[in-house]
Every structure is written in structure tokens, then in C-alpha cells.
PDB file of N, CA and C in Angstrom:
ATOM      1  N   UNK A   1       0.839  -1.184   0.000  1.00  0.00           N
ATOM      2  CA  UNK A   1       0.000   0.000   0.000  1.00  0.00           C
ATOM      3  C   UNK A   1       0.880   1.242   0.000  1.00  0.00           C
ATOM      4  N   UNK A   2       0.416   1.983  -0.535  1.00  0.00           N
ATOM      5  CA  UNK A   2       1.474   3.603  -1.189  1.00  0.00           C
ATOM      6  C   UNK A   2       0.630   4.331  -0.296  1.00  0.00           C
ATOM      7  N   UNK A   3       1.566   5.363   0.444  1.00  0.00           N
ATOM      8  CA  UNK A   3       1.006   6.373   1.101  1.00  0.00           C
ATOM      9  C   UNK A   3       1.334   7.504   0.350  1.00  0.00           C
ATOM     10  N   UNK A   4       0.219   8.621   0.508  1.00  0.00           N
ATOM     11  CA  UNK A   4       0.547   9.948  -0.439  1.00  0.00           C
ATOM     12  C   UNK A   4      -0.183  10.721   0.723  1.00  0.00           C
ATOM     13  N   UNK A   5       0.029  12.084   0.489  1.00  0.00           N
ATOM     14  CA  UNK A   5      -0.642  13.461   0.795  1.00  0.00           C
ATOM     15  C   UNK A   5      -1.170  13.834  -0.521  1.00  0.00           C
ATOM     16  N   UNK A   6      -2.743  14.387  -0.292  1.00  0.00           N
ATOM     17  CA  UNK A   6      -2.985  15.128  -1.085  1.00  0.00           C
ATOM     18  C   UNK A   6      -2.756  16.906  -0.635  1.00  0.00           C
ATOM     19  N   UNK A   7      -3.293  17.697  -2.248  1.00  0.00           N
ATOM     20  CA  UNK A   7      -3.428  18.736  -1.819  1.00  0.00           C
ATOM     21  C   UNK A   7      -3.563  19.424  -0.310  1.00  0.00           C
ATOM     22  N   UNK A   8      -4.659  19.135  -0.103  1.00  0.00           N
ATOM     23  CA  UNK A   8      -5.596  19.898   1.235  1.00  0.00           C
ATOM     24  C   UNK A   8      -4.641  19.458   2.456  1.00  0.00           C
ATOM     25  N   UNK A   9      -4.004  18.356   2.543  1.00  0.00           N
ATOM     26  CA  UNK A   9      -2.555  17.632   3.491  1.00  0.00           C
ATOM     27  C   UNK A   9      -3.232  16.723   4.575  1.00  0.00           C
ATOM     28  N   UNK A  10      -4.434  16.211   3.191  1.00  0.00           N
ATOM     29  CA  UNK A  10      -4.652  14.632   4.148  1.00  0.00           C
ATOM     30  C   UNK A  10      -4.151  13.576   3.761  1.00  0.00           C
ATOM     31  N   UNK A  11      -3.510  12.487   4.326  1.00  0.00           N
ATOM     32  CA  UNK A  11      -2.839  11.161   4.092  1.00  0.00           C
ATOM     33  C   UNK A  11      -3.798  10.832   3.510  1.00  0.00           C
ATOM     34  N   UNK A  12      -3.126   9.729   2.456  1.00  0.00           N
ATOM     35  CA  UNK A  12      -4.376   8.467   1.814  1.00  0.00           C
ATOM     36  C   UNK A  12      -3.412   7.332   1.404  1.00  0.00           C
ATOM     37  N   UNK A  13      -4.163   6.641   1.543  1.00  0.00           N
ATOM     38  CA  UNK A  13      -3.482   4.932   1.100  1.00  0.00           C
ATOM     39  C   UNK A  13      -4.413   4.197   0.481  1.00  0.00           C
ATOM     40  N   UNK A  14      -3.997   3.595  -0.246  1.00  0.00           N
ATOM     41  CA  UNK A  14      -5.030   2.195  -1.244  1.00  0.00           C
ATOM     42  C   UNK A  14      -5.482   1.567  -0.868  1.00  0.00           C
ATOM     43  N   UNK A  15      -6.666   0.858  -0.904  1.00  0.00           N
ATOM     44  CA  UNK A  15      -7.661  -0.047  -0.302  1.00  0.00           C
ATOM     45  C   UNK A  15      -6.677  -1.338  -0.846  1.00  0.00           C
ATOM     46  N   UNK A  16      -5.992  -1.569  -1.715  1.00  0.00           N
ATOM     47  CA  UNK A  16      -5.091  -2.670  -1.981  1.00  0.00           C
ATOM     48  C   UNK A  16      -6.443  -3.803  -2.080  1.00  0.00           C
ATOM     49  N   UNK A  17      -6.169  -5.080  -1.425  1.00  0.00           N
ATOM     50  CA  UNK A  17      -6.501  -5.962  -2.104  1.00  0.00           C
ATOM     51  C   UNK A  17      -8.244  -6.175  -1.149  1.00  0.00           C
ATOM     52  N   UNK A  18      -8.570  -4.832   0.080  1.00  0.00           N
ATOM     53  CA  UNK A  18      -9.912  -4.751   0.245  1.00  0.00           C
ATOM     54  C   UNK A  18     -10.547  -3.860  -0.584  1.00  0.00           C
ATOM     55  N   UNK A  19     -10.066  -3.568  -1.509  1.00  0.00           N
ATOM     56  CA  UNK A  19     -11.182  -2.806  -2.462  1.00  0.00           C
ATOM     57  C   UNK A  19     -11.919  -4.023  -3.483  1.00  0.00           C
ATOM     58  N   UNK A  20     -13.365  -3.712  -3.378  1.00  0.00           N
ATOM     59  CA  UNK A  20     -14.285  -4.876  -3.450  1.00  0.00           C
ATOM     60  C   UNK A  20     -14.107  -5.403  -5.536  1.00  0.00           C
ATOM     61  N   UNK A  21     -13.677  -4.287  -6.455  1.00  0.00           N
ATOM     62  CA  UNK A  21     -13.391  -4.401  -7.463  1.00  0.00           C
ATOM     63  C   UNK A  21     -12.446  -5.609  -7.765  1.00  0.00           C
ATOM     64  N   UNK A  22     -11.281  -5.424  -7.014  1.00  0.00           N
ATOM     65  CA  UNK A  22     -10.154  -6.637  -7.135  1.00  0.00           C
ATOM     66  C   UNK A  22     -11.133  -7.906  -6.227  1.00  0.00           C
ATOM     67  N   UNK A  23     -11.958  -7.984  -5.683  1.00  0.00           N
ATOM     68  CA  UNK A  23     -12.617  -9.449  -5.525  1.00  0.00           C
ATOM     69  C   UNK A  23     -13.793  -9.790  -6.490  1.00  0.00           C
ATOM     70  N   UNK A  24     -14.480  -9.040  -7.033  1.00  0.00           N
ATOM     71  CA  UNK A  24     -15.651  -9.211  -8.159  1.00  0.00           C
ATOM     72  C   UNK A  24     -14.572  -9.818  -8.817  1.00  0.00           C
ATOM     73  N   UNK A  25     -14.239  -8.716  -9.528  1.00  0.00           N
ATOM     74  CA  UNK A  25     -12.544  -9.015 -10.517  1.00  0.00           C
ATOM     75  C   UNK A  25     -11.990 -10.675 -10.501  1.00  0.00           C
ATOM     76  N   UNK A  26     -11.646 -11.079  -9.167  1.00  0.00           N
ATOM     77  CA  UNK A  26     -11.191 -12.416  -9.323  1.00  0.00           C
ATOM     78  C   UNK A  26     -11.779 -13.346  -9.010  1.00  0.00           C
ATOM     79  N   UNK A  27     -13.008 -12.975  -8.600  1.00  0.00           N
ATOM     80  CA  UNK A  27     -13.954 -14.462  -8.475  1.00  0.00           C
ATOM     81  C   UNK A  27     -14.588 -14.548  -9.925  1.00  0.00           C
ATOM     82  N   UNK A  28     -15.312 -13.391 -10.592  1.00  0.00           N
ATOM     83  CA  UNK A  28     -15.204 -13.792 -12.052  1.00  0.00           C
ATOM     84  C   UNK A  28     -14.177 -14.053 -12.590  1.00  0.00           C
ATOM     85  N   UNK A  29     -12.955 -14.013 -12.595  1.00  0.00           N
ATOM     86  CA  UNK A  29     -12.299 -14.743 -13.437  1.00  0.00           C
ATOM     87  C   UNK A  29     -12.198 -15.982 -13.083  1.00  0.00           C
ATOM     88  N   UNK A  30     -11.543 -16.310 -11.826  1.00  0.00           N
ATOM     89  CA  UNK A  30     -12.515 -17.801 -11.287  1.00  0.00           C
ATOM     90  C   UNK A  30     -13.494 -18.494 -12.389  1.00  0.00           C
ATOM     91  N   UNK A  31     -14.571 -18.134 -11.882  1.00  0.00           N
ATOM     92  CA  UNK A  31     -15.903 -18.692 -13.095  1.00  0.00           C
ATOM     93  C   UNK A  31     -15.328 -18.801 -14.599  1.00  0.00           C
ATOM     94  N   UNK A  32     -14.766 -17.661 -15.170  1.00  0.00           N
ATOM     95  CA  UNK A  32     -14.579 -17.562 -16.551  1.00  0.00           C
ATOM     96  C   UNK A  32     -13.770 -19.080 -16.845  1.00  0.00           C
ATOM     97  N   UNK A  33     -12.677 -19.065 -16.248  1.00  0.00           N
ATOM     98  CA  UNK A  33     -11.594 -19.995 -16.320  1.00  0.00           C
ATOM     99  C   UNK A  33     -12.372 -21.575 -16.202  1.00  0.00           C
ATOM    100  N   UNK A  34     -13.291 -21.539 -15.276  1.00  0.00           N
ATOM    101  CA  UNK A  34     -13.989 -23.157 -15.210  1.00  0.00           C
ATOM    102  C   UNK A  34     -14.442 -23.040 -16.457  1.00  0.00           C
ATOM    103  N   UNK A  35     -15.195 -22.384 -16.690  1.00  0.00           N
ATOM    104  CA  UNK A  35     -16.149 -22.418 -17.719  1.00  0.00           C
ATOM    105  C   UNK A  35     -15.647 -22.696 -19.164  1.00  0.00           C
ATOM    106  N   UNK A  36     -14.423 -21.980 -19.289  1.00  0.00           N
ATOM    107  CA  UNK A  36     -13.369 -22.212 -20.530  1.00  0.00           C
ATOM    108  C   UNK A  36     -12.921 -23.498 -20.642  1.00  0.00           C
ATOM    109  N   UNK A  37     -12.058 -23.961 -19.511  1.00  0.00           N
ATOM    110  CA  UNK A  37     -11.542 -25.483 -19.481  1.00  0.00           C
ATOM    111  C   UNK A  37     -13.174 -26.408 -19.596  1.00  0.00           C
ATOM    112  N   UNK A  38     -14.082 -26.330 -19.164  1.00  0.00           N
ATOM    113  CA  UNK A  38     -15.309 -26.340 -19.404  1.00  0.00           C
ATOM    114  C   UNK A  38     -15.524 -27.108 -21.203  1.00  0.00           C
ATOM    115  N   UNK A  39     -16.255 -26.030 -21.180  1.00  0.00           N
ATOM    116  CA  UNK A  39     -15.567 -26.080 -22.708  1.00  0.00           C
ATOM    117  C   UNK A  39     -15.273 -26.644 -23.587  1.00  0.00           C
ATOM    118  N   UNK A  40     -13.636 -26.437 -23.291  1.00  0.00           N
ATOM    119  CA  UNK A  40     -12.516 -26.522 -24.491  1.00  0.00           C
ATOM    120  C   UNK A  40     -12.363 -28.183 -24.459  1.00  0.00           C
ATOM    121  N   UNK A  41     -12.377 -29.091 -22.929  1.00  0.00           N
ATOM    122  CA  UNK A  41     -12.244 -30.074 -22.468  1.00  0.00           C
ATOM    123  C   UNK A  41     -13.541 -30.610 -22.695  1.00  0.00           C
ATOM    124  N   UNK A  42     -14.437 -30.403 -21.533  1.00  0.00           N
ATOM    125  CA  UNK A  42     -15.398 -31.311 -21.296  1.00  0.00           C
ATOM    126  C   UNK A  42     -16.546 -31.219 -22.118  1.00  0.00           C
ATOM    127  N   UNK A  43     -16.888 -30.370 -22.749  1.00  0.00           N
ATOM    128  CA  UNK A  43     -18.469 -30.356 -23.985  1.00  0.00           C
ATOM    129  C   UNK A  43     -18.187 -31.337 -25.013  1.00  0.00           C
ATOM    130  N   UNK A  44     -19.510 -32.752 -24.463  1.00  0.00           N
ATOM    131  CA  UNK A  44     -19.574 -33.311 -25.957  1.00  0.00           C
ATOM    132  C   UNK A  44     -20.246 -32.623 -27.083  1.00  0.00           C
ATOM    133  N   UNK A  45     -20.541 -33.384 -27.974  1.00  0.00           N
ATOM    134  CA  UNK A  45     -21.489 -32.982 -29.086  1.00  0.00           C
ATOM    135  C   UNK A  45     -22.983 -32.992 -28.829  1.00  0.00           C
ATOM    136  N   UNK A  46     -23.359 -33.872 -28.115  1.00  0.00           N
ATOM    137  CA  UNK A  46     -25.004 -33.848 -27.407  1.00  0.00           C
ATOM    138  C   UNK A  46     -25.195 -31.978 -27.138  1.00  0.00           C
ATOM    139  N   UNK A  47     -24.466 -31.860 -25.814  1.00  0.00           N
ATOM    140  CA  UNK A  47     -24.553 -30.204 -25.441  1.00  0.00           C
ATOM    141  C   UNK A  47     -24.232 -29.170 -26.614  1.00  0.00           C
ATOM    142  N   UNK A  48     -23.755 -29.110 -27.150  1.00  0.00           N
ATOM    143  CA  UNK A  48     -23.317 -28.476 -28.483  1.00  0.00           C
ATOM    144  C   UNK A  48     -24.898 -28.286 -29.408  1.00  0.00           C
ATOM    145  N   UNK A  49     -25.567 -29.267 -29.634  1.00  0.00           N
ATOM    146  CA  UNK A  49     -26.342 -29.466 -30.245  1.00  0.00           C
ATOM    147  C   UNK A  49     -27.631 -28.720 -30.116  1.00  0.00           C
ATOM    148  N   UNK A  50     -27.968 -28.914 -28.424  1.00  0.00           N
ATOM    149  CA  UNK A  50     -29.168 -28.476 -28.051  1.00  0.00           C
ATOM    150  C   UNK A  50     -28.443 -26.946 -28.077  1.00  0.00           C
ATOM    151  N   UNK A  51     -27.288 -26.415 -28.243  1.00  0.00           N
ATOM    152  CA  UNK A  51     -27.237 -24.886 -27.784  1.00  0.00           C
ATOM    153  C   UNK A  51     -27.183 -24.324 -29.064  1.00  0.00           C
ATOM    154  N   UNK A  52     -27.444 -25.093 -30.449  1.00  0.00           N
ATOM    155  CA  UNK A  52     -27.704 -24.795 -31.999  1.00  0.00           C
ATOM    156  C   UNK A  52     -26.720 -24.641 -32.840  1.00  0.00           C
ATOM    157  N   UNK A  53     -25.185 -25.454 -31.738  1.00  0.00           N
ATOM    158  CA  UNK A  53     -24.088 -25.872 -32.961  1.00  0.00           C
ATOM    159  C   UNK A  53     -23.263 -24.794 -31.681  1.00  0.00           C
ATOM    160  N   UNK A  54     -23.232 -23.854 -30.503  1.00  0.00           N
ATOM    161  CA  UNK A  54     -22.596 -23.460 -29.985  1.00  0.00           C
ATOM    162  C   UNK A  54     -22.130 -23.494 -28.857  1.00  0.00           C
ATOM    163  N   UNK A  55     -20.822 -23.741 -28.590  1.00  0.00           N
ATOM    164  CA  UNK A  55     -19.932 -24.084 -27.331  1.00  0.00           C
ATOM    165  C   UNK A  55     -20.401 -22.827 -26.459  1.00  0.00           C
ATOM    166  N   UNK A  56     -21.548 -22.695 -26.122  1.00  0.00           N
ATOM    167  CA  UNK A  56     -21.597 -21.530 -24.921  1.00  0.00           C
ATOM    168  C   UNK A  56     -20.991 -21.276 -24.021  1.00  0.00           C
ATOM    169  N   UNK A  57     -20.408 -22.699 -23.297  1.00  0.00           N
ATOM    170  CA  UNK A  57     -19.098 -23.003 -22.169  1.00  0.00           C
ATOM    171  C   UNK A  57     -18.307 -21.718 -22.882  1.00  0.00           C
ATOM    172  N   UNK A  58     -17.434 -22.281 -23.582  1.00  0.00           N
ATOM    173  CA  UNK A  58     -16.282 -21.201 -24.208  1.00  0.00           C
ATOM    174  C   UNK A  58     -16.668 -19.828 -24.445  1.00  0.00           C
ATOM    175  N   UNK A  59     -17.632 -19.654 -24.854  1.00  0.00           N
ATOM    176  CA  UNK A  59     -17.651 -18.513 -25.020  1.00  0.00           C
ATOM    177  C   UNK A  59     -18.010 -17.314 -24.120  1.00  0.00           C
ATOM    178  N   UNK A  60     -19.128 -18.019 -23.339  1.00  0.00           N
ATOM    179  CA  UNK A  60     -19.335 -17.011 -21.572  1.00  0.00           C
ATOM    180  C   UNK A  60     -18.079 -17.091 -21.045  1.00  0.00           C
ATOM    181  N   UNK A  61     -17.164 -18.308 -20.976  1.00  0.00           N
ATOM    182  CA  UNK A  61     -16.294 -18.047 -19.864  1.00  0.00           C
ATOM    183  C   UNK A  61     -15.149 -17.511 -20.681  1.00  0.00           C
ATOM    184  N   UNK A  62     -15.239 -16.818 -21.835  1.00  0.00           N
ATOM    185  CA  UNK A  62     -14.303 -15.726 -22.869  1.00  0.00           C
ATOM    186  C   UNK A  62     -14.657 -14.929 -22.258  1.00  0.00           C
ATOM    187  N   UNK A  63     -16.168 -14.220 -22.354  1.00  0.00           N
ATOM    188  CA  UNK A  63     -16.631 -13.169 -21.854  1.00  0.00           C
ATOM    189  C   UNK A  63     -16.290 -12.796 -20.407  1.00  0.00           C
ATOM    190  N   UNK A  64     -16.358 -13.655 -19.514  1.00  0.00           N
ATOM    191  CA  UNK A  64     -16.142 -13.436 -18.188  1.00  0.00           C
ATOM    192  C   UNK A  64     -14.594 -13.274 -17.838  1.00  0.00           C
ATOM    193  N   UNK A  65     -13.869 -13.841 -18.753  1.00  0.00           N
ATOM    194  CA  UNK A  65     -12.623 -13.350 -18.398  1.00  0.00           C
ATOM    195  C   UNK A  65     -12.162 -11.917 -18.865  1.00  0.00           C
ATOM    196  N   UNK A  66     -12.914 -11.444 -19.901  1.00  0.00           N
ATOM    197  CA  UNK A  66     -12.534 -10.094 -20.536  1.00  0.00           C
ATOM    198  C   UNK A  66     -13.373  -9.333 -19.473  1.00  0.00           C
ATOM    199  N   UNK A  67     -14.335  -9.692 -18.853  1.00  0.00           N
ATOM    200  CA  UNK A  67     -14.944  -8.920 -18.070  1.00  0.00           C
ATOM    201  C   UNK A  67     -14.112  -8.555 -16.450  1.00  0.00           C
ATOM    202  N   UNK A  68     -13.487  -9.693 -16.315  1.00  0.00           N
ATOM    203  CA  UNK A  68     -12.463  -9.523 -15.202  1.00  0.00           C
ATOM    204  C   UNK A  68     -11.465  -9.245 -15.025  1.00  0.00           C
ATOM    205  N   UNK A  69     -10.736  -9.229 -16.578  1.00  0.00           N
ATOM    206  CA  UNK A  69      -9.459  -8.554 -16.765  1.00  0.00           C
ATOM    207  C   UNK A  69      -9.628  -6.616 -16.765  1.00  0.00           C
ATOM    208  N   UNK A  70     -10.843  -6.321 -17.453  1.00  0.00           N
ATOM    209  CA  UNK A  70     -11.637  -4.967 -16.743  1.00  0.00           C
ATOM    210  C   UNK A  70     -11.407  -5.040 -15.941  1.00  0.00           C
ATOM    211  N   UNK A  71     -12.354  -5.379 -15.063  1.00  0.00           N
ATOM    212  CA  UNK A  71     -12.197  -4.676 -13.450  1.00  0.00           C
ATOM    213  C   UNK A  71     -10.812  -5.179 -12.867  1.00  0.00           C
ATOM    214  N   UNK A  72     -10.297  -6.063 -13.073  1.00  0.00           N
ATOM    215  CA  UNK A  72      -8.665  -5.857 -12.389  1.00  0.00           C
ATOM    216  C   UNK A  72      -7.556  -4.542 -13.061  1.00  0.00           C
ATOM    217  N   UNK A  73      -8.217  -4.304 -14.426  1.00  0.00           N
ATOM    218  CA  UNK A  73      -7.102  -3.434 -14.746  1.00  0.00           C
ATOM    219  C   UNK A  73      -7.919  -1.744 -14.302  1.00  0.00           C
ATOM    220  N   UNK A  74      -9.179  -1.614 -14.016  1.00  0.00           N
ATOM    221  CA  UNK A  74      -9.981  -0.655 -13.484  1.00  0.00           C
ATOM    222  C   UNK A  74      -8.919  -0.452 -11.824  1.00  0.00           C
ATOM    223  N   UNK A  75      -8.973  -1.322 -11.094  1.00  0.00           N
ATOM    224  CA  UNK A  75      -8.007  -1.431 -10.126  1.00  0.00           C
ATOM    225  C   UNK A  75      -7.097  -1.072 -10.291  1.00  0.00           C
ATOM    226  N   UNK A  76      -6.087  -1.069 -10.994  1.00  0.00           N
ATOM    227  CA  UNK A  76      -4.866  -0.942 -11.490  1.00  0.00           C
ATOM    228  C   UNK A  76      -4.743   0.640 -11.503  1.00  0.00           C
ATOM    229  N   UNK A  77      -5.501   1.227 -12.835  1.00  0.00           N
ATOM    230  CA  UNK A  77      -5.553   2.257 -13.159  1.00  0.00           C
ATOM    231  C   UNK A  77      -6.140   3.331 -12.721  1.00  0.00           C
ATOM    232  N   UNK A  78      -6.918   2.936 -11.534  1.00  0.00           N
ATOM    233  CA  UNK A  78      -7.751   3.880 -10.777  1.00  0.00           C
ATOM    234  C   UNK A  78      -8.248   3.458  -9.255  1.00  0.00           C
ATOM    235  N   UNK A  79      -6.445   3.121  -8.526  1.00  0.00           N
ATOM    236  CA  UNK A  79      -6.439   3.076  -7.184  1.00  0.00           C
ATOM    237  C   UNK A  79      -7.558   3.615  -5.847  1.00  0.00           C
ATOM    238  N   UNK A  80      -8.578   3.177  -5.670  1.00  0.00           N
ATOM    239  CA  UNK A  80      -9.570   3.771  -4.566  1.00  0.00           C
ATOM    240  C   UNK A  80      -8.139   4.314  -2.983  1.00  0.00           C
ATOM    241  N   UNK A  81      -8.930   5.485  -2.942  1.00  0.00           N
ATOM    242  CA  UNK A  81      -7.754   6.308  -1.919  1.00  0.00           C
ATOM    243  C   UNK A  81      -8.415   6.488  -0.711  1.00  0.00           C
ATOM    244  N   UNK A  82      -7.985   6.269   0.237  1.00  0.00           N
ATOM    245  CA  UNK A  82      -8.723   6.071   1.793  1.00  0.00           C
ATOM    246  C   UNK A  82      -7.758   6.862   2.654  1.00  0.00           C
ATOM    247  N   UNK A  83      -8.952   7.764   3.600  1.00  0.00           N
ATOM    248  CA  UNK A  83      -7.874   8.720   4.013  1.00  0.00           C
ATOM    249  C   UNK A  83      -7.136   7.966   5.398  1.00  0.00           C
ATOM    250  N   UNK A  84      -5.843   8.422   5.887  1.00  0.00           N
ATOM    251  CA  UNK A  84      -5.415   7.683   6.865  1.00  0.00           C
ATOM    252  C   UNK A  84      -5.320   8.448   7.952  1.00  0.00           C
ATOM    253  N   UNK A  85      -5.607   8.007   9.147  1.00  0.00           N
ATOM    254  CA  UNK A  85      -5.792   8.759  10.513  1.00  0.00           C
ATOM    255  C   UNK A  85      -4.615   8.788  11.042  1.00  0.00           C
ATOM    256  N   UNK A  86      -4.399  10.411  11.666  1.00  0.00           N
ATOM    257  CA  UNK A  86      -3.308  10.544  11.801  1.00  0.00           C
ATOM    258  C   UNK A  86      -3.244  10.299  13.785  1.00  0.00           C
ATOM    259  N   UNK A  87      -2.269   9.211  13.979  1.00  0.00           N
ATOM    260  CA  UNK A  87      -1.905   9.005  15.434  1.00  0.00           C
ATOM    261  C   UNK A  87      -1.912  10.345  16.553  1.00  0.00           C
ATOM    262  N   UNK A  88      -0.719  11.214  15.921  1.00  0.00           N
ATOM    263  CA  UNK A  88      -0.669  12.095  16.568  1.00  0.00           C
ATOM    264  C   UNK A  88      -1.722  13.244  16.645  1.00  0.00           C
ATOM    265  N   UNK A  89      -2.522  13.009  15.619  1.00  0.00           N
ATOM    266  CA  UNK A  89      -3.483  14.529  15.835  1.00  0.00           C
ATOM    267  C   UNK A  89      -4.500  14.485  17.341  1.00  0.00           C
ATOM    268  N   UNK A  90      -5.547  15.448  17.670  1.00  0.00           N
ATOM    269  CA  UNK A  90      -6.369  15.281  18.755  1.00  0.00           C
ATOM    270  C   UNK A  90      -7.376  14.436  18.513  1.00  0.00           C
ATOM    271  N   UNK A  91      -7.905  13.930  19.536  1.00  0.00           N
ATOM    272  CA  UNK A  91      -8.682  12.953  20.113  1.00  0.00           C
ATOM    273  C   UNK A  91     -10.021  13.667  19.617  1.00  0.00           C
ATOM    274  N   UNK A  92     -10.662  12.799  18.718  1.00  0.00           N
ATOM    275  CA  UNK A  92     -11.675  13.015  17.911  1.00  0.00           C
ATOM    276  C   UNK A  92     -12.913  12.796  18.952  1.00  0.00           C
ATOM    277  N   UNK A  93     -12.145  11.538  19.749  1.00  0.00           N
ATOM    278  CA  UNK A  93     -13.885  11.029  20.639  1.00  0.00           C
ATOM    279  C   UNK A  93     -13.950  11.698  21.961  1.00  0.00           C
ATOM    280  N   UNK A  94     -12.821  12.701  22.015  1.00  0.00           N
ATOM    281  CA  UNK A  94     -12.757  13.134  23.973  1.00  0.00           C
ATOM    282  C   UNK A  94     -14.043  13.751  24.061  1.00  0.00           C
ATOM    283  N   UNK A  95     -14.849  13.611  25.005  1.00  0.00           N
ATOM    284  CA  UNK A  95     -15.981  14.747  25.683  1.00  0.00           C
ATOM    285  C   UNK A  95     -15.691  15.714  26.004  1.00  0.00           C
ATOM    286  N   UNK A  96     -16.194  16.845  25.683  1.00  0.00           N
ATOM    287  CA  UNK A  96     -16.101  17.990  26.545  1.00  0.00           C
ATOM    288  C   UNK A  96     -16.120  17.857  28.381  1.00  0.00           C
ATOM    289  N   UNK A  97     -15.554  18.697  28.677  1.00  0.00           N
ATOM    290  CA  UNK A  97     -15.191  18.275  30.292  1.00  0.00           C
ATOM    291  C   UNK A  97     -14.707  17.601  30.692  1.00  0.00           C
ATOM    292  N   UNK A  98     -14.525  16.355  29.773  1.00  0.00           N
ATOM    293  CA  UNK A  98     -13.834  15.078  30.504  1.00  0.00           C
ATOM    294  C   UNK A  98     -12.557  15.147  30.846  1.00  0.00           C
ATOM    295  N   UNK A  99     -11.655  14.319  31.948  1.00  0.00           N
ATOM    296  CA  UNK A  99     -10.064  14.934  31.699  1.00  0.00           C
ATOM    297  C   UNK A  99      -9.218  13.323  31.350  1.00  0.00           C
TER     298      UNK A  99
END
């Protein structure tokens, strides 16, 4: 995780691998990848037949991988920035009066 200051001189750091994009991102590709070996491997000609001559296996789990290589490279290219709390500043939760 990269720490920066912005302008205004608040810390921020990357959600890294809890930003929810990089998990959509790799559980569809997950799926895509079964679905391909799917497919490329396991579709006889029976399934082929009823889908009107088309390997649908292969081809959703094409789609789902182009769809997940998106959102991983969305990640990539457009880091979510979270501001970071600074230790030393004042005590956000003190009560008034309290000592």
C-alpha cells in the first residue's frame, strides 16, 4: 500500500486488495476460467447441439474473463484512496469536560 498526501494535506493509502473491485474481478475470473476449461475439455457434441451448434461453455467463460481482466485493470488504473488517521493529531472522541 502507497502512502501519499494530497493537496488539502490529508494522508491516503489504497484499499489494496480490500477494495471490493479486485474481488468481483477475481472471483469472475474464477468462473470464466472453469467455464473455458469447461468447454474446451469437457463439452460433448449432445450439449453443443441443443445450444444450436454453440460451445456456450467457451464462449461465456471468454466473456467473463474479458470482463475480469476490466475490473482488475480498473483497479490498477484507478487506485480507490482512503484517508489515513493521523496518530498524533487530537482525540476526535474526547468529551467535553472530561479529563
Amino acid at each position: 500500500m502507497a502512502d501519499s498526501t494530497k493537496p488539502d494535506g490529508v494522508r491516503t493509502t489504497t484499499a489494496g486488495a480490500f477494495d471490493i473491485r479486485s474481488i468481483i474481478g477475481g472471483l469472475i475470473g474464477i468462473y470464466g476460467v472453469i467455464l473455458l476449461v469447461m468447454g474446451l475439455w469437457f463439452t460433448d457434441s449432445g450439449e453443443i447441439d441443443r445450444a444450436d451448434g454453440i460451445n456456450l461453455n467457451t464462449r461465456v467463460g471468454i466473456g467473463l474473463l474479458v470482463f475480469a481482466a476490466i475490473m482488475l485493470a480498473w483497479v490498477i488504473l484507478r487506485p480507490l484512496r482512503v484517508p489515513v488517521e493521523d496518530p498524533d493529531g487530537p482525540e476526535q472522541d474526547a468529551k467535553p469536560g472530561a479529563e
